[in-house]
C-alpha atoms as a PDB file:
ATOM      1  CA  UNK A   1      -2.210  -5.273  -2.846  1.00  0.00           C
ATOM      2  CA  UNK A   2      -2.446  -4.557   0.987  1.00  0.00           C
ATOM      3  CA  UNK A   3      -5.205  -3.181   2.594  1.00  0.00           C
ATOM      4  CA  UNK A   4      -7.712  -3.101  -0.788  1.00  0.00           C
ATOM      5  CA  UNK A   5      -9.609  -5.860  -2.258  1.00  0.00           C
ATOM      6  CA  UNK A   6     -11.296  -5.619  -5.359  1.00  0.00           C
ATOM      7  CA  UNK A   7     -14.609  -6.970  -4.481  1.00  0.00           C
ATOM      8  CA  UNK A   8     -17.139  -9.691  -3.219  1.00  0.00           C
ATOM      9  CA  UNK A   9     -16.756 -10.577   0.668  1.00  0.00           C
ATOM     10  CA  UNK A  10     -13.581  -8.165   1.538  1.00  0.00           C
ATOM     11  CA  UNK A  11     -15.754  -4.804   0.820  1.00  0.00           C
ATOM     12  CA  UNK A  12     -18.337  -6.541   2.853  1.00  0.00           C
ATOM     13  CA  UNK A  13     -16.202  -7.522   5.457  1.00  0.00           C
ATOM     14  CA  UNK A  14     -14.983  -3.692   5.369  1.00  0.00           C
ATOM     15  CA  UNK A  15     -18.479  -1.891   5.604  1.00  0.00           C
ATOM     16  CA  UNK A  16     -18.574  -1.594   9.109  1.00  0.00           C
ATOM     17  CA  UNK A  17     -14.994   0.264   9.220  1.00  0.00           C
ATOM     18  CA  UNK A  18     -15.767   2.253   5.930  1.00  0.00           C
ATOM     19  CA  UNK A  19     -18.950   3.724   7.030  1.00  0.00           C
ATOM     20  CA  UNK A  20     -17.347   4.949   9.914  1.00  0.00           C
ATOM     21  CA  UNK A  21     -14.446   6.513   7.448  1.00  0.00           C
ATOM     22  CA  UNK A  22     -17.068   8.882   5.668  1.00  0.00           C
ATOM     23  CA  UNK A  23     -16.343  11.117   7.860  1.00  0.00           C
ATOM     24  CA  UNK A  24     -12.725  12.067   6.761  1.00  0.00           C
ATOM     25  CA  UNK A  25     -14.487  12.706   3.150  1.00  0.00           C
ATOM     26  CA  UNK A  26     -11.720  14.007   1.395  1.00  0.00           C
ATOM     27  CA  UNK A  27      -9.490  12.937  -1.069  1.00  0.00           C
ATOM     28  CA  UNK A  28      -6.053  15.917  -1.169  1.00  0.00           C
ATOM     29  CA  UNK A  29      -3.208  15.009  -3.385  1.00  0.00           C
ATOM     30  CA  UNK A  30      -0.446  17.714  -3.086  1.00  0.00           C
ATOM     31  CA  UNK A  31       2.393  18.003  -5.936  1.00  0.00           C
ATOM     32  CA  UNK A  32       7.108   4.257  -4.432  1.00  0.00           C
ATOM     33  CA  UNK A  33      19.990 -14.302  -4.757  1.00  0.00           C
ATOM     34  CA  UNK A  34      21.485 -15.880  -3.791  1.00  0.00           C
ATOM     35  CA  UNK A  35      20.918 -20.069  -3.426  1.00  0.00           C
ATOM     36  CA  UNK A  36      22.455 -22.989  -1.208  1.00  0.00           C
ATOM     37  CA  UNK A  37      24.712 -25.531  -2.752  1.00  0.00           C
ATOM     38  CA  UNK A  38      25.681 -28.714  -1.705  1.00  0.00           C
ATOM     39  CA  UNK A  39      28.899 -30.104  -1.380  1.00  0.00           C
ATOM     40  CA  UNK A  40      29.938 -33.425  -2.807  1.00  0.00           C
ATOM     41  CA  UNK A  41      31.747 -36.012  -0.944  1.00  0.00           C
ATOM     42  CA  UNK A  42      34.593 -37.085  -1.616  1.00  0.00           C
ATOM     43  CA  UNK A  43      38.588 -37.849  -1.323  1.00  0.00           C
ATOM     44  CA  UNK A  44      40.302 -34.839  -0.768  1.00  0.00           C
ATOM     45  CA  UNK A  45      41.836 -32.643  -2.750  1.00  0.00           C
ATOM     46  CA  UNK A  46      45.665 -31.929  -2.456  1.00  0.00           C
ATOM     47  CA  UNK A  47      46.071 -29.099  -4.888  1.00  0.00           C
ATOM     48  CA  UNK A  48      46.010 -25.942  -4.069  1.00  0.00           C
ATOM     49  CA  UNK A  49      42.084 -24.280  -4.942  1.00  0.00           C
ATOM     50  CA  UNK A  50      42.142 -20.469  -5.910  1.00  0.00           C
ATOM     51  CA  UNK A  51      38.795 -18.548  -4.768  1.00  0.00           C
ATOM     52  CA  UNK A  52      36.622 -17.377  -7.462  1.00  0.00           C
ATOM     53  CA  UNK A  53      36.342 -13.768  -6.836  1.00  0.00           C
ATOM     54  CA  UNK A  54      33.330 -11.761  -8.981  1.00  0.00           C
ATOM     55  CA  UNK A  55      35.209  -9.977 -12.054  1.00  0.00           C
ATOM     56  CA  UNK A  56      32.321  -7.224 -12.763  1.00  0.00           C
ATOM     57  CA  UNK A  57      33.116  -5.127  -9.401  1.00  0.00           C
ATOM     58  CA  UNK A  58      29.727  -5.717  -7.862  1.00  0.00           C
ATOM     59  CA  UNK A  59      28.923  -5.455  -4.530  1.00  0.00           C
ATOM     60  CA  UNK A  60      25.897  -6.195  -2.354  1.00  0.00           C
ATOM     61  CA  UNK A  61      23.457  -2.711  -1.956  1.00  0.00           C
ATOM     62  CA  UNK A  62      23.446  -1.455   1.397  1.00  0.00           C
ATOM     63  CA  UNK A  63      20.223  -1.927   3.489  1.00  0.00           C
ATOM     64  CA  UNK A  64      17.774   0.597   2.931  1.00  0.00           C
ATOM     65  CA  UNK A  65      17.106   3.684   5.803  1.00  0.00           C
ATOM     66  CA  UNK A  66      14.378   3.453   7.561  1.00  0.00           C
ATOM     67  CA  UNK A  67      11.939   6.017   9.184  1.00  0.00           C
ATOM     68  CA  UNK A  68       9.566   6.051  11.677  1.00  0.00           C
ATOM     69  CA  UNK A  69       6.828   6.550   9.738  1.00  0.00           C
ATOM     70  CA  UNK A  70       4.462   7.115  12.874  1.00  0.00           C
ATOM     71  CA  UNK A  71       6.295   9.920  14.227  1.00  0.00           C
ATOM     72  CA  UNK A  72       6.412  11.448  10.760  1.00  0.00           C
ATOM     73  CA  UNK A  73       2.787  11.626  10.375  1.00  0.00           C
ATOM     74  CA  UNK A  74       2.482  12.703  13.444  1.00  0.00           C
ATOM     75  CA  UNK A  75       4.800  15.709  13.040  1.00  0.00           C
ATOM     76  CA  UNK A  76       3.774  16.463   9.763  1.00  0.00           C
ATOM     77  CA  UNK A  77       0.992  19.636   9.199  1.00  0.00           C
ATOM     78  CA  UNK A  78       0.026  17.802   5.936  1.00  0.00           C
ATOM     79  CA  UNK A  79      -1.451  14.916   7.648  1.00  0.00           C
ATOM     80  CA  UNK A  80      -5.162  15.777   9.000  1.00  0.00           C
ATOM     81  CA  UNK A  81      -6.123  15.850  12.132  1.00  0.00           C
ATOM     82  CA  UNK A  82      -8.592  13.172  11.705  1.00  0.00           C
ATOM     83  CA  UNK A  83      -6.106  10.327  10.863  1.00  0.00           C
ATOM     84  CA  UNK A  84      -3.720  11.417  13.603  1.00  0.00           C
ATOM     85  CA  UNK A  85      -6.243  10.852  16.255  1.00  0.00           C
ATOM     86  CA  UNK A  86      -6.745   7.282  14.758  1.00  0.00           C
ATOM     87  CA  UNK A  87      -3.248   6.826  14.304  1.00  0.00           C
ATOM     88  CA  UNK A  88      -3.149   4.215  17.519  1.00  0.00           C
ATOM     89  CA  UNK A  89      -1.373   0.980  18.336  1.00  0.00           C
ATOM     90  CA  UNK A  90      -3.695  -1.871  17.257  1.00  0.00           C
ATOM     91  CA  UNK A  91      -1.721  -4.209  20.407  1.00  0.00           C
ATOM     92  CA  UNK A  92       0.873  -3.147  22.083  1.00  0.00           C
ATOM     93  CA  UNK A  93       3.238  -1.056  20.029  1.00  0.00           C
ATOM     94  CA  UNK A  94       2.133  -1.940  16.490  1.00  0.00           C
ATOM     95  CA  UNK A  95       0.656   0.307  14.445  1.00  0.00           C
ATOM     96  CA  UNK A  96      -1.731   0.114  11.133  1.00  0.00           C
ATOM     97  CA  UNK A  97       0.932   1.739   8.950  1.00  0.00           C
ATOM     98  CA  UNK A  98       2.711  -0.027   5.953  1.00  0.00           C
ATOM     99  CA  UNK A  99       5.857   1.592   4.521  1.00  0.00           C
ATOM    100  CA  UNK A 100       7.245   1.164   2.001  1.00  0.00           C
ATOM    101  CA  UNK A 101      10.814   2.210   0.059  1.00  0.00           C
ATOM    102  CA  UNK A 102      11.932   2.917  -3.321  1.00  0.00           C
ATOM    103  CA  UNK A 103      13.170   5.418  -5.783  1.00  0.00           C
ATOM    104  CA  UNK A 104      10.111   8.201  -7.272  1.00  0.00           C
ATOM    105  CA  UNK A 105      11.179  11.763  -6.660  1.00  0.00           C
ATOM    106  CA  UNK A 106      14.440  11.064  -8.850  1.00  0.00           C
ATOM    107  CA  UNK A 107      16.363  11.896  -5.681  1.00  0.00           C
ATOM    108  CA  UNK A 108      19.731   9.861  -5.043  1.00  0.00           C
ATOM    109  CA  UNK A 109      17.792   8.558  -1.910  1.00  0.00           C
ATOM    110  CA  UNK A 110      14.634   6.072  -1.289  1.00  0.00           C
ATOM    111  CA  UNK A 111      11.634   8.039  -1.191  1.00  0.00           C
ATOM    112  CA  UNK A 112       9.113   6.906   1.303  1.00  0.00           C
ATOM    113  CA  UNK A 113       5.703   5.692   0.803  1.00  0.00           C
ATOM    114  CA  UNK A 114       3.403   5.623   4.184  1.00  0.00           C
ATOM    115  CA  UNK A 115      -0.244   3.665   4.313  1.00  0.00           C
ATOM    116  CA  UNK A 116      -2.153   4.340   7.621  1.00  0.00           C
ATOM    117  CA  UNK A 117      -5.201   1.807   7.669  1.00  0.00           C
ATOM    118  CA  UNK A 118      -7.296   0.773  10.433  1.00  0.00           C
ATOM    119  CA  UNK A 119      -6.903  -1.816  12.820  1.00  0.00           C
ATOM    120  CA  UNK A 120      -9.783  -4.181  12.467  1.00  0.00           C
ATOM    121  CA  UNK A 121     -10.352  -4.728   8.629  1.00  0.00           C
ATOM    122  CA  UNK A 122      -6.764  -3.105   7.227  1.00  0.00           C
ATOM    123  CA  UNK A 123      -9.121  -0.325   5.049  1.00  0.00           C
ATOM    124  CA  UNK A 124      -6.422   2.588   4.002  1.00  0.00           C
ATOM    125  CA  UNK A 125      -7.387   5.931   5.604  1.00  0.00           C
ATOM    126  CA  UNK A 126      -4.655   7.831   4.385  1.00  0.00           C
ATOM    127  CA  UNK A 127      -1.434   7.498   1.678  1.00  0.00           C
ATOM    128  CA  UNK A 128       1.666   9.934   1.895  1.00  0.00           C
ATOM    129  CA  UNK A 129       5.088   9.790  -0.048  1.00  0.00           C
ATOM    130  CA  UNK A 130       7.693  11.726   1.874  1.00  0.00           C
ATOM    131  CA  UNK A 131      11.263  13.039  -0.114  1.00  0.00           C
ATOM    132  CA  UNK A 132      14.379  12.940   2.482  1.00  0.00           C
ATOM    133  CA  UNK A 133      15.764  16.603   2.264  1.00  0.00           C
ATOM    134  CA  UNK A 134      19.242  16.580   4.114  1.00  0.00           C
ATOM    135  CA  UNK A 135      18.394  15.660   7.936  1.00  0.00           C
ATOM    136  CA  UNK A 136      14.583  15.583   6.923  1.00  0.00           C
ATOM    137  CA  UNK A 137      12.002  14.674   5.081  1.00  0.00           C
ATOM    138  CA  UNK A 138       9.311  16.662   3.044  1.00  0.00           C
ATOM    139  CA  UNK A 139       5.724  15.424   2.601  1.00  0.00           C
ATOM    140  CA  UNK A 140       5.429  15.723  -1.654  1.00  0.00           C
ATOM    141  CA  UNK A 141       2.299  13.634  -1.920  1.00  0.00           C
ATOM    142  CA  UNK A 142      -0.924  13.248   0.542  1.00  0.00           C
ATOM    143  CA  UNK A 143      -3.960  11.661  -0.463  1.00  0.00           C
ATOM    144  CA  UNK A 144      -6.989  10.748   2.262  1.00  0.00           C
ATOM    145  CA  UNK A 145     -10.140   8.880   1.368  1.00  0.00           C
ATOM    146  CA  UNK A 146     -11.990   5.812   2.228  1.00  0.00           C
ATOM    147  CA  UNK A 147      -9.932   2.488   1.484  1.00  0.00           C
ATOM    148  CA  UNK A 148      -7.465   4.413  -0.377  1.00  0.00           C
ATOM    149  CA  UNK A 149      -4.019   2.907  -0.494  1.00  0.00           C
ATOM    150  CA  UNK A 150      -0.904   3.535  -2.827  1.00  0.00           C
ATOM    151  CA  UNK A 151       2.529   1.160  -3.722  1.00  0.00           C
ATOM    152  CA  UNK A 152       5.495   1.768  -5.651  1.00  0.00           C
ATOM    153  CA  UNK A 153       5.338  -0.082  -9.192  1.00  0.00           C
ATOM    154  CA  UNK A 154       8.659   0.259 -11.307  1.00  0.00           C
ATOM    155  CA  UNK A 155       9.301   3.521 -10.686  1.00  0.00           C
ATOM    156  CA  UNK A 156       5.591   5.220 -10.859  1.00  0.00           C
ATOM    157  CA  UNK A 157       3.074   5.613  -7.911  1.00  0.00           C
ATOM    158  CA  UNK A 158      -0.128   3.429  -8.009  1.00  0.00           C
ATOM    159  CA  UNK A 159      -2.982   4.731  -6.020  1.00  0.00           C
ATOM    160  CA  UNK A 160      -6.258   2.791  -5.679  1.00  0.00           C
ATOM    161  CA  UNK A 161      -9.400   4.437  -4.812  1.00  0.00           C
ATOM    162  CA  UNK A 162     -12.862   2.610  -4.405  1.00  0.00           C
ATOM    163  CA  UNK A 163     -16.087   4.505  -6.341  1.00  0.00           C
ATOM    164  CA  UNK A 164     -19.650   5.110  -5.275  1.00  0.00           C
ATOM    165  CA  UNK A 165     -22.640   5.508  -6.730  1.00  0.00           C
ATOM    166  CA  UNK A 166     -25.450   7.234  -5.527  1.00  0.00           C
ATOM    167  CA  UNK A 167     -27.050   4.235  -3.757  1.00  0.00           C
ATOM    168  CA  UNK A 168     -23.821   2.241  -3.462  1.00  0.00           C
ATOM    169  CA  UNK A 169     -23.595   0.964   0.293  1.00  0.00           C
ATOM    170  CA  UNK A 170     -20.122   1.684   1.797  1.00  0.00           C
ATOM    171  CA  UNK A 171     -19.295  -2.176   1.637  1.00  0.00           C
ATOM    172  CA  UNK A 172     -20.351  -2.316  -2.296  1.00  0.00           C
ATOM    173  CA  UNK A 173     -18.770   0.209  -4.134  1.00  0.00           C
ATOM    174  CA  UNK A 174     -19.552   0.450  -7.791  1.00  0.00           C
ATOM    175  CA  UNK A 175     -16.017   0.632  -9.322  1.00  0.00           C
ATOM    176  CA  UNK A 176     -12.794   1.386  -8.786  1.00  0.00           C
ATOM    177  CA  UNK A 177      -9.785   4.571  -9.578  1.00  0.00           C
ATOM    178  CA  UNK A 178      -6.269   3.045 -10.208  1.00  0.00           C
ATOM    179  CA  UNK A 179      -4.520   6.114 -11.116  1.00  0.00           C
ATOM    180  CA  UNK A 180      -0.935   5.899 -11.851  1.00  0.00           C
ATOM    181  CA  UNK A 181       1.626   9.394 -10.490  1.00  0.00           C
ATOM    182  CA  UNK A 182       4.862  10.205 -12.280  1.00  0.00           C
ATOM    183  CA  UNK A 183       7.518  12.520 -11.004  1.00  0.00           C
ATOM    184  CA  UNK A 184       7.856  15.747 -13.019  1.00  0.00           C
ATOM    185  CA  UNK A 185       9.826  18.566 -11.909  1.00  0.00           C
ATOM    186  CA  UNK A 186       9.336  18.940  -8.359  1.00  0.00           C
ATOM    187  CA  UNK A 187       5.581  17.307  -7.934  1.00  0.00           C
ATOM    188  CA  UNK A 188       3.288  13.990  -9.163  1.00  0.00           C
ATOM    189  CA  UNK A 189       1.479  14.284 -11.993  1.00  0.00           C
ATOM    190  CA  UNK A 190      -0.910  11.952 -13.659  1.00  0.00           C
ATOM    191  CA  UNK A 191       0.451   9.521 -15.911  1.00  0.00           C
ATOM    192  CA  UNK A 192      -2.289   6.802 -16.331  1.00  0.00           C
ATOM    193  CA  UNK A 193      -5.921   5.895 -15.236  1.00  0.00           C
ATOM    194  CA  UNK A 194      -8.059   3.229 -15.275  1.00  0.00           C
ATOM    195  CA  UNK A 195     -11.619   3.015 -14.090  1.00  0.00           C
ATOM    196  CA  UNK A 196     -13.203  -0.649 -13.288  1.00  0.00           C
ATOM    197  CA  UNK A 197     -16.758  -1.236 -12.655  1.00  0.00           C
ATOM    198  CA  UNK A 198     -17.870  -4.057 -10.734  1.00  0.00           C
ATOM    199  CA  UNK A 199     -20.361  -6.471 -11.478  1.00  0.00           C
ATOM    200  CA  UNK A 200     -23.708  -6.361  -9.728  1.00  0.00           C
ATOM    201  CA  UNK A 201     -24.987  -9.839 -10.160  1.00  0.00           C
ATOM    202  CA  UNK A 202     -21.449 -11.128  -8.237  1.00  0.00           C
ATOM    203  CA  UNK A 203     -22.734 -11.810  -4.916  1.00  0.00           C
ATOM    204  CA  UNK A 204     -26.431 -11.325  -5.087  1.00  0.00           C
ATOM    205  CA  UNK A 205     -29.279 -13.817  -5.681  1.00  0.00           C
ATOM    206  CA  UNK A 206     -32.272 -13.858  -7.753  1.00  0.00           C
ATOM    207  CA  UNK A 207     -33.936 -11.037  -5.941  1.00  0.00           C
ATOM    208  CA  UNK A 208     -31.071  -8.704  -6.027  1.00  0.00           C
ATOM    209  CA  UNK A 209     -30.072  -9.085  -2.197  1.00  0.00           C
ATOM    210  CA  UNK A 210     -27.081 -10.862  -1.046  1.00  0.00           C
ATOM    211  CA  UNK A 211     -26.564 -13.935  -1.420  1.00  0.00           C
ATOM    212  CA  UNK A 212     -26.599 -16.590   1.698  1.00  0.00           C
ATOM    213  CA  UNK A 213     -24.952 -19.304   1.940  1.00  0.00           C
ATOM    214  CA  UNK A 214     -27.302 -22.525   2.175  1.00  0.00           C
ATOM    215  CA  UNK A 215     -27.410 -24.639   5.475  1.00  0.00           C
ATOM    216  CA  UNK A 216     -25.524 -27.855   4.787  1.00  0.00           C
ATOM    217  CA  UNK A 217     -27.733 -31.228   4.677  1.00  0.00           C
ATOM    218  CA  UNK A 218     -27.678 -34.154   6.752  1.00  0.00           C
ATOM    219  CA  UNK A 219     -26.817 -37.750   5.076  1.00  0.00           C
END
């Protein structure tokens, strides 16, 4: 999964970027062969060789469309105004967005799935799934949170969420959300969730700080 890890030193790593994320504070959901042969030598052939053709009728899918998911977000009166003034090229003309394609809405088309993160650590800021309507598309699903992030899985929508506690520091959550959207009618609904607690002892030593890692020693 891109842009989340589950625990240990990628939350840690992440704390600096997350405490700075507070700020957005809110979480809105509004209802994601082929091989190479080889040839064998030999004398050749002076019969005549008929081409295998494929007898079932299939055919190789077309490519899927593609959006520009920046100028989407930007455009779009879902998307708050806090991630569109972090929505910025990391170098050049890159962007911290992942998008991804695949059928949810039960439309003919791919629906699109949009993850803006931030540059340094990759911790999700915002997830949106976006319906193409004719010449358009319409924003059916908008979540924004800390290290939130969503992917399409088989047909459903998985969003992951971080937890914390009232003491938690921003880099040590206590658990996790994984909650799982299904398409009904025209808007997600909740299908599935699972809650996961982390361990406290992972990471920490004796004295319930964080572990360091020893200096090495000299032969």
């Amino acid at each position: 999964m891109r842009g989340l890890a589950k625990r240990g030193s990628t939350w840690a790593a992440s704390g600096t970027a997350l405490a700075g994320l507070a700020a957005v504070g809110l979480f809105a959901v509004s209802c994601e062969a082929g091989g190479t042969g080889t040839r064998d030598a030999g004398p050749a052939r002076t019969d005549a060789v008929a081409r295998a053709t494929p007898s079932d009728g299939t055919t190789t899918p077309p490519a899927a469309k593609r959006v520009n998911a920046v100028a989407l977000l930007r455009e779009d009166p879902k998307v708050s105004d806090t991630v569109k003034r972090d929505l910025k090229p990391c170098v050049k003309d890159e962007y911290p967005v992942d998008t991804s394609y695949g059928k949810l809405t039960g439309s003919t088309d791919n629906d699109v799935v949009v993850n803006v993160m931030t540059c340094g650590d990759a911790v999700g800021i915002g997830t949106y799934v976006y319906r193409e309507q004719g010449d358009s598309y319409e924003n059916v699903f908008a979540a924004e949170a800390p290290a939130v992030y969503a992917e399409i899985d088989r047909g459903d929508l998985v969003l992951t969420k971080p937890v914390y506690g009232k003491d938690d520091p921003m880099a040590y959550p206590s658990g996790e959300e994984v909650i799982t959207y299904r398409w009904s009618g025209n808007k997600f609904t909740v299908h599935d969730q699972v809650h996961n607690d982390f361990s406290r002892a992972v990471g920490e030593d004796d004295e319930g700080s964080a572990a360091q890692p020893s200096a090495p020693t000299e032969n």
